[in-house]
Protein backbone atom coordinates (compact mmCIF):
# COMPACT_ATOMS: atom_id res chain seq x y z
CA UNK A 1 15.87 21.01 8.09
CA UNK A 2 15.11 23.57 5.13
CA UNK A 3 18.71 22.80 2.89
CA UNK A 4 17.27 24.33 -0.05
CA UNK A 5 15.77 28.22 1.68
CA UNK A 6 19.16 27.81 3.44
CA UNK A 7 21.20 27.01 0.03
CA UNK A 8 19.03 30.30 -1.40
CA UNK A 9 19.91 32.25 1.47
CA UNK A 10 23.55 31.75 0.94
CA UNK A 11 23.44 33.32 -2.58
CA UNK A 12 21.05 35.48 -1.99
CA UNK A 13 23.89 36.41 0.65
CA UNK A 14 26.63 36.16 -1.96
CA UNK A 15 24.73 38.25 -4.21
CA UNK A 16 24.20 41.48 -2.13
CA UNK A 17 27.44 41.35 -1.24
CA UNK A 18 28.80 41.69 -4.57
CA UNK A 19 26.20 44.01 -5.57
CA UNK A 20 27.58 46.55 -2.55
CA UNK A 21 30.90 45.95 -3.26
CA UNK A 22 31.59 44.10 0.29
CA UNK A 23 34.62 41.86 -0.96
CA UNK A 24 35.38 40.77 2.19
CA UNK A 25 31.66 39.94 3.18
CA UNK A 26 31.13 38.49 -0.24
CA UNK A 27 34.01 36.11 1.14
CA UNK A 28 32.88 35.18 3.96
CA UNK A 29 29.26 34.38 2.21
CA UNK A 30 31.58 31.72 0.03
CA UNK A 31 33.16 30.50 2.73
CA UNK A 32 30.14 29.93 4.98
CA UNK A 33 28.42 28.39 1.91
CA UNK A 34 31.34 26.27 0.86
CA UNK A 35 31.40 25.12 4.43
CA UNK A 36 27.70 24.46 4.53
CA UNK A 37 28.01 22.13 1.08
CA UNK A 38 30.92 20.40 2.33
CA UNK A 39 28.70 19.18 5.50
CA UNK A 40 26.04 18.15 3.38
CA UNK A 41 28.58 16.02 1.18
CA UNK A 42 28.23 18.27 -2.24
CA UNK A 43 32.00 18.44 -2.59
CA UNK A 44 31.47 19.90 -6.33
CA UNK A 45 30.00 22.77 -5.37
CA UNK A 46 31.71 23.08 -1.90
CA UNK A 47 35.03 23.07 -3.61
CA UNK A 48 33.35 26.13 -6.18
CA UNK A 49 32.44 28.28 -3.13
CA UNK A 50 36.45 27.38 -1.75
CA UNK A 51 37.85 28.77 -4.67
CA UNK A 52 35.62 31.57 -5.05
CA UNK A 53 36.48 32.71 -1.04
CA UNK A 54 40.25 32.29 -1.85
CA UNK A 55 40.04 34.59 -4.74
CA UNK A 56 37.97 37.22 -3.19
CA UNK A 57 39.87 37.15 0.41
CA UNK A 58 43.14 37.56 -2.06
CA UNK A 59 41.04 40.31 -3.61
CA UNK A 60 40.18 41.94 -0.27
CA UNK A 61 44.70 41.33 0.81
CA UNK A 62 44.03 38.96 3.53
CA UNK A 63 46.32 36.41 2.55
CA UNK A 64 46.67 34.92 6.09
CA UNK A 65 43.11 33.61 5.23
CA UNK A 66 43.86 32.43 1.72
CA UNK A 67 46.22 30.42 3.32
CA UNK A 68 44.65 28.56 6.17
CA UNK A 69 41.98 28.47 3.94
CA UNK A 70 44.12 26.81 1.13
CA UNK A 71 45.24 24.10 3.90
CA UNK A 72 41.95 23.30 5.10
CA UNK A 73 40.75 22.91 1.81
CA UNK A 74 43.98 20.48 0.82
CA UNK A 75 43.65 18.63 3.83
CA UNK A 76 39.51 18.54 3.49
CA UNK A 77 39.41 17.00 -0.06
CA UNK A 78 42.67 15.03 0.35
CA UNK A 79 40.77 13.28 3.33
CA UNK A 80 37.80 12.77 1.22
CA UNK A 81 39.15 11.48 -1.70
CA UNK A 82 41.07 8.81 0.06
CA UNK A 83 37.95 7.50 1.26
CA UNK A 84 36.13 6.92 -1.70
């Protein structure tokens, strides 16, 4: 259970895809990552990967995805602050 090499991974991720120009891989990094933080309870930085997949998916014109990513994300931190 390596968190941290998989935490680098996911930028390191992140970062070549911006560097190429990939929006909709640089998405998906954020997403995966945002995903990834959300298991592991960081909601901070799980909700800062959220908003930066929405904006590049909207970016890339798959708003489909920014929307059923917008309601999991509602629904996800709704949930979780109604338990603390």
């Amino acid at each position: 259970n390596d968190y941290e090499a998989a935490k680098f991974l996911y930028k390191q991720a992140i970062s070549s895809a911006k560097l190429h120009k990939f929006v909709h891989e640089e998405a998906l990094a954020y997403e995966l990552a945002a995903y990834f933080h959300l298991e592991l309870g960081e909601m901070e930085q799980s909700m800062e990967y959220f908003l930066a997949a929405h904006e590049r998916y909207h970016e890339w014109g798959a708003f489909g995805k920014c929307n059923s990513l917008f309601e999991f994300v509602k629904s996800s931190f709704s949930q979780a602050s109604s338990t603390v």
